[in-house]
Protein backbone atom coordinates (compact mmCIF):
# COMPACT_ATOMS: atom_id res chain seq x y z
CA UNK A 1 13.44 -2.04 12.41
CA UNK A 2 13.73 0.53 9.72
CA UNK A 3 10.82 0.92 7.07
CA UNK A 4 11.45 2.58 3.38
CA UNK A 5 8.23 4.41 2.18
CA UNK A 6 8.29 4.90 -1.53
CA UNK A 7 6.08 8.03 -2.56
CA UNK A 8 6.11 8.28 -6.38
CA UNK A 9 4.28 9.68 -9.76
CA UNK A 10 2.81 6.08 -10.88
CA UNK A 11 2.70 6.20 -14.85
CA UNK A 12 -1.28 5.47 -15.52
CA UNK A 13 -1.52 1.99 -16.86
CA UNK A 14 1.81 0.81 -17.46
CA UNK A 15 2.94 -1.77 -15.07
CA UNK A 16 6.57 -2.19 -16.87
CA UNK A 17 7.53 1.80 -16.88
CA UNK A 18 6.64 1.58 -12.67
CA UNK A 19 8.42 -1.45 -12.26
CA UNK A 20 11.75 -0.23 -14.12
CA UNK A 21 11.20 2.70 -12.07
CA UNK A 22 11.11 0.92 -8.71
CA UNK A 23 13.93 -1.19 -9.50
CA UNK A 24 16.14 1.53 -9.29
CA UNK A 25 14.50 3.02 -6.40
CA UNK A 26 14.74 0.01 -4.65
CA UNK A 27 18.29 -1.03 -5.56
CA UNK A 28 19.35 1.86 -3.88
CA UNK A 29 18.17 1.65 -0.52
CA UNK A 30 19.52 -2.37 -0.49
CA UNK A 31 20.69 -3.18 2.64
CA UNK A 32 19.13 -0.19 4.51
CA UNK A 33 15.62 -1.17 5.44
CA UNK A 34 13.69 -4.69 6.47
CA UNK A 35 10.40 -3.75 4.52
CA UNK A 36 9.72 -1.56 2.09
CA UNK A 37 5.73 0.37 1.13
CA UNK A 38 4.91 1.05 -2.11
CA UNK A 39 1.56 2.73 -2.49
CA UNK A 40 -1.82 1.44 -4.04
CA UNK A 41 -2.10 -0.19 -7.37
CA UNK A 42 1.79 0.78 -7.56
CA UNK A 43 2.27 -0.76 -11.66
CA UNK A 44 -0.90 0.62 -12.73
CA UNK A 45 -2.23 3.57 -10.96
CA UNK A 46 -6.21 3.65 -9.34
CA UNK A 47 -7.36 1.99 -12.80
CA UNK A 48 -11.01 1.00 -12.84
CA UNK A 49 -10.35 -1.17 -15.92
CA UNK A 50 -9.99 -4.99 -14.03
CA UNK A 51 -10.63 -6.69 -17.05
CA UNK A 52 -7.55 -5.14 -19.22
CA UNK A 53 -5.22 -4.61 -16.42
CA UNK A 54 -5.40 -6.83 -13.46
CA UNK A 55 -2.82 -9.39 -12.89
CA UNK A 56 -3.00 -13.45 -12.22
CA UNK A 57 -2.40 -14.08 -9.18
CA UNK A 58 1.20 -15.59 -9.89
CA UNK A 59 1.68 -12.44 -11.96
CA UNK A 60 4.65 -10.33 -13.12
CA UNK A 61 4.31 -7.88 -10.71
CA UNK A 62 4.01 -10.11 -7.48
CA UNK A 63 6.86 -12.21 -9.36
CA UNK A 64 9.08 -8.97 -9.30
CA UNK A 65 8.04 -8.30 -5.82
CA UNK A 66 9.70 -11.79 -4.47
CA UNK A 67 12.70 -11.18 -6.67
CA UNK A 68 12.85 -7.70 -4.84
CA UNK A 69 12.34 -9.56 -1.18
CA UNK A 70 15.37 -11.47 -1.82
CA UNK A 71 17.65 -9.20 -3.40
CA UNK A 72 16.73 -6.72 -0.58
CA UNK A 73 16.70 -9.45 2.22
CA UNK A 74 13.84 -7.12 2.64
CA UNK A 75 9.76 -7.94 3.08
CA UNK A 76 8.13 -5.68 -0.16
CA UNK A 77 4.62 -4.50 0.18
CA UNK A 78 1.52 -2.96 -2.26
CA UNK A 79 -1.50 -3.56 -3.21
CA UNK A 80 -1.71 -5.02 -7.11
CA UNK A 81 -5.27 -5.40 -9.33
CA UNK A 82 -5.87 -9.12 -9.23
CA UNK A 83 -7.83 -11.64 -10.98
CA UNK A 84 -8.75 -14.36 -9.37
CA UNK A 85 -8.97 -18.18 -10.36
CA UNK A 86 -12.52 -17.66 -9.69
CA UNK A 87 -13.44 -15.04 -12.18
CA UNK A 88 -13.45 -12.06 -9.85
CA UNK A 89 -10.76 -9.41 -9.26
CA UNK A 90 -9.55 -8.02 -6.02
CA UNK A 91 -7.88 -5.36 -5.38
CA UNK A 92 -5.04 -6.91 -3.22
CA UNK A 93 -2.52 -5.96 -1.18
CA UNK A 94 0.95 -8.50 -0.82
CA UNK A 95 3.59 -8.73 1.86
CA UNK A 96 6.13 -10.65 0.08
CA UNK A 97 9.00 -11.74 2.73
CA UNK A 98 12.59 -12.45 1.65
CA UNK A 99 11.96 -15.94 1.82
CA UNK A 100 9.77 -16.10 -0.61
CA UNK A 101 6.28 -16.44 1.90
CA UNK A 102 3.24 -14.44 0.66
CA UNK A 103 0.29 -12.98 2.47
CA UNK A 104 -2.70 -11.17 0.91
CA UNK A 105 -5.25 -8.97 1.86
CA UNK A 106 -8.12 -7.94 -0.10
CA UNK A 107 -9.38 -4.90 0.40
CA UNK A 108 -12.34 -5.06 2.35
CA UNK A 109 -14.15 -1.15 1.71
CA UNK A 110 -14.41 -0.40 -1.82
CA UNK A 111 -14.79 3.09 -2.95
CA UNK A 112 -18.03 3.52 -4.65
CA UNK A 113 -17.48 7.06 -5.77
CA UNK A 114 -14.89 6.13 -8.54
CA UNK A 115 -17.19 2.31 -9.10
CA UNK A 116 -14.92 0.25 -7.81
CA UNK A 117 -17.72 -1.74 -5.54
CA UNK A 118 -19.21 -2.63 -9.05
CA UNK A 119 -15.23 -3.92 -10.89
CA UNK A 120 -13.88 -5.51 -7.63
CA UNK A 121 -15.12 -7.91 -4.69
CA UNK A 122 -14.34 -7.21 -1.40
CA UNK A 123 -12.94 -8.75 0.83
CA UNK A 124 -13.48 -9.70 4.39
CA UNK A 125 -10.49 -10.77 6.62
CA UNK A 126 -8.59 -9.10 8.45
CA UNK A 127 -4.99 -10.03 7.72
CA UNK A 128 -1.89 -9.47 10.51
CA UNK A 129 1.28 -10.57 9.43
CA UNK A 130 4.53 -11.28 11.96
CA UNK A 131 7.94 -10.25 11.12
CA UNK A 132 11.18 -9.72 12.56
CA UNK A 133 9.62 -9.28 16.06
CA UNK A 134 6.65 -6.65 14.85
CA UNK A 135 2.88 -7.51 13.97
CA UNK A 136 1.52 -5.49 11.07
CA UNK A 137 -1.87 -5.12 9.92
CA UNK A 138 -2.37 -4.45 6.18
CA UNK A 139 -5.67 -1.64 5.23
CA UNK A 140 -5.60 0.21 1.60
CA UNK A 141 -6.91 3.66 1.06
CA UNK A 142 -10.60 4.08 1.86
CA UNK A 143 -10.28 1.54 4.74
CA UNK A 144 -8.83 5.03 6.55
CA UNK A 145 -12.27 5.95 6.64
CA UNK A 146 -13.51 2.45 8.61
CA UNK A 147 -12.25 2.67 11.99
CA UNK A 148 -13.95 -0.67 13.46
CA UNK A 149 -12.63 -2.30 10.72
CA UNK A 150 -8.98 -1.32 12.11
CA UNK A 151 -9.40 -1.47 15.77
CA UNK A 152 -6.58 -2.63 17.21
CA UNK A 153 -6.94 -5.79 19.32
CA UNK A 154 -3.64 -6.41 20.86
CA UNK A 155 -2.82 -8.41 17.67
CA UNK A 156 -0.88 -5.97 15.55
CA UNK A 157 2.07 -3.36 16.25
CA UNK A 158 1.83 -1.62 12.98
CA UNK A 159 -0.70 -0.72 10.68
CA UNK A 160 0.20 -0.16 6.55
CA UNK A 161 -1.90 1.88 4.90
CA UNK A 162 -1.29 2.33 1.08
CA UNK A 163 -3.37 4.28 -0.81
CA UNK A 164 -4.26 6.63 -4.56
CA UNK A 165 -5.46 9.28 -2.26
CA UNK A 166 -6.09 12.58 -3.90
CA UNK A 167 -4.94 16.13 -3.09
CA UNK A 168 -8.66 17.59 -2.58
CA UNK A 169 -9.26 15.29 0.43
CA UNK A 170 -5.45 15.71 1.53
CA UNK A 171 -6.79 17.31 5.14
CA UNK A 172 -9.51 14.38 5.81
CA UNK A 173 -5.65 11.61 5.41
CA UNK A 174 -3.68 13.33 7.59
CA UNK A 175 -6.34 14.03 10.20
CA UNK A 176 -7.24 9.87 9.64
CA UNK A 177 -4.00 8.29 10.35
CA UNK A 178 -3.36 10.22 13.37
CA UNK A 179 -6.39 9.14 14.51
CA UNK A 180 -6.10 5.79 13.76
CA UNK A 181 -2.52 6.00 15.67
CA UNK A 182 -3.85 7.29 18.83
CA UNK A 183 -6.91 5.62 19.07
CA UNK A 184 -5.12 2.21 18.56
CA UNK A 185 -1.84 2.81 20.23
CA UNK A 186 -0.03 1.68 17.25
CA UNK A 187 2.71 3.08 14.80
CA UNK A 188 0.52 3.82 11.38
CA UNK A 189 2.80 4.13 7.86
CA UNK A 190 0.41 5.97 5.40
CA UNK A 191 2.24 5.64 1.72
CA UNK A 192 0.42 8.09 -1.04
CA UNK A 193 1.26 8.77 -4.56
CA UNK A 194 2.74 11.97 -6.04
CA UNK A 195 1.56 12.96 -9.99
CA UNK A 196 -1.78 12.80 -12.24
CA UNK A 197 -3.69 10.55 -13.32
CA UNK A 198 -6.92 11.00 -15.82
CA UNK A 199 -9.21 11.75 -12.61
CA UNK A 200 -7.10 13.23 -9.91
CA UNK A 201 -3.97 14.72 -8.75
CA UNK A 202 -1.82 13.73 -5.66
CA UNK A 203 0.45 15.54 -3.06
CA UNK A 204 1.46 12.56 -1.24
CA UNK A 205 1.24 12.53 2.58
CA UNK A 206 3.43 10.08 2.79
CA UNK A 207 4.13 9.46 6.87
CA UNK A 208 5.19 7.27 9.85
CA UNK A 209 3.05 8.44 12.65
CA UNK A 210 3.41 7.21 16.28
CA UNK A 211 1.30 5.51 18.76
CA UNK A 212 1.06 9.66 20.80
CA UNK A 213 -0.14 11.17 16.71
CA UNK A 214 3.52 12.62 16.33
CA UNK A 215 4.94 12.51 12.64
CA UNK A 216 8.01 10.42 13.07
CA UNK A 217 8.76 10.65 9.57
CA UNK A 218 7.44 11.94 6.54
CA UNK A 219 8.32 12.97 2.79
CA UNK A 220 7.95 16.09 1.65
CA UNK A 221 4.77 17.40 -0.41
CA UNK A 222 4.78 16.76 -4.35
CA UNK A 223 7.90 15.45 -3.91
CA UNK A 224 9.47 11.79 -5.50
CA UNK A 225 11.22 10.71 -2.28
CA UNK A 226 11.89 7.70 0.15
């Protein structure tokens, strides 16, 4: 199985510039990958503003990412801000499969530091998805830090982290998802940002560790790559 990490500047609050973006970064790794990670919040950026920026949960970017599934013949996965029908938003992270089936998971540690316990709900399933032979368990950014949360149970393979992580807490990632690796005998895929947003900067850390803590894969530091 081959999987395409996408580490990127996301442009702060503009879900159609990241999209346009992705479409080309996407189109041109068609046919070479079965999934494809795209980090946290990938249209918007970390944006503590639910109420002007999060999505339906039919919306245009979980639309794009099942056109994406089946142009790929690929499964697409990122977390998206999401209203619900209820009247609460979620910060929620899809794996959209070529064929058009979706599974969520809300993320279920919410980072108080930046308030987003007091815009979001959390959630409070943990959420393993099969496909094309592997088992993958879906965490977003400060679920790193939550390692009970993540143990693995003999029901997942691979864990997906995706995450706005910034560069002043770079050392506490890295450490974290070889940790998470080793402790759980599991492949872990950690997909950061690159860029600025109002708040933070980011220097990506964008890796495929394996189940020993060895970097299998990585991009390269303030870089745009795949």
């Amino acid at each position: 199985m081959r999987i395409a990490l996408l580490q990127y500047p996301i442009v702060w609050a503009d879900p159609k510039a990241n999209l346009g973006l992705l479409n080309t970064r996407l189109m041109a790794i068609q046919g070479q990958a079965d999934i494809a990670v795209v980090p946290e919040m990938f249209t918007t950026g970390f944006c503590m503003a639910p109420q002007r920026m999060a999505e339906p949960t039919d919306g245009p970017s979980l639309l794009w990412m099942k056109r994406m599934a089946t142009q790929l013949d690929a499964a697409v996965v990122g977390s998206v801000a999401t209203g619900t029908p209820e009247g609460s938003y979620r910060n929620r992270m899809y794996f959209v499969q070529p064929d058009g089936r979706v599974a969520h998971y809300d993320k279920r540690h919410l980072f108080s530091y930046s308030g987003e316990d007091k815009l979001y709900d959390a959630g409070n399933e943990r959420v393993v998805v099969a496909f094309r032979g592997g088992r993958f368990f879906r965490q977003v950014c400060y679920d790193l830090r939550f390692p009970v949360f993540g143990r693995n149970m003999d029901d997942y393979d691979v864990a997906l982290y995706v995450a706005n992580w910034p560069d002043k807490r770079r050392m506490a990632w890295d450490i974290l998802l070889r940790a998470r690796a080793i402790e759980n005998q599991a492949v872990v895929i950690g997909v950061n940002r690159v860029g600025t947003d109002p708040m933070c900067n980011y220097d990506g850390g964008t890796a495929a560790i394996d189940f020993f803590g060895y970097v299998a894969a990585a991009c390269e530091d303030d870089t745009e790559q795949i």
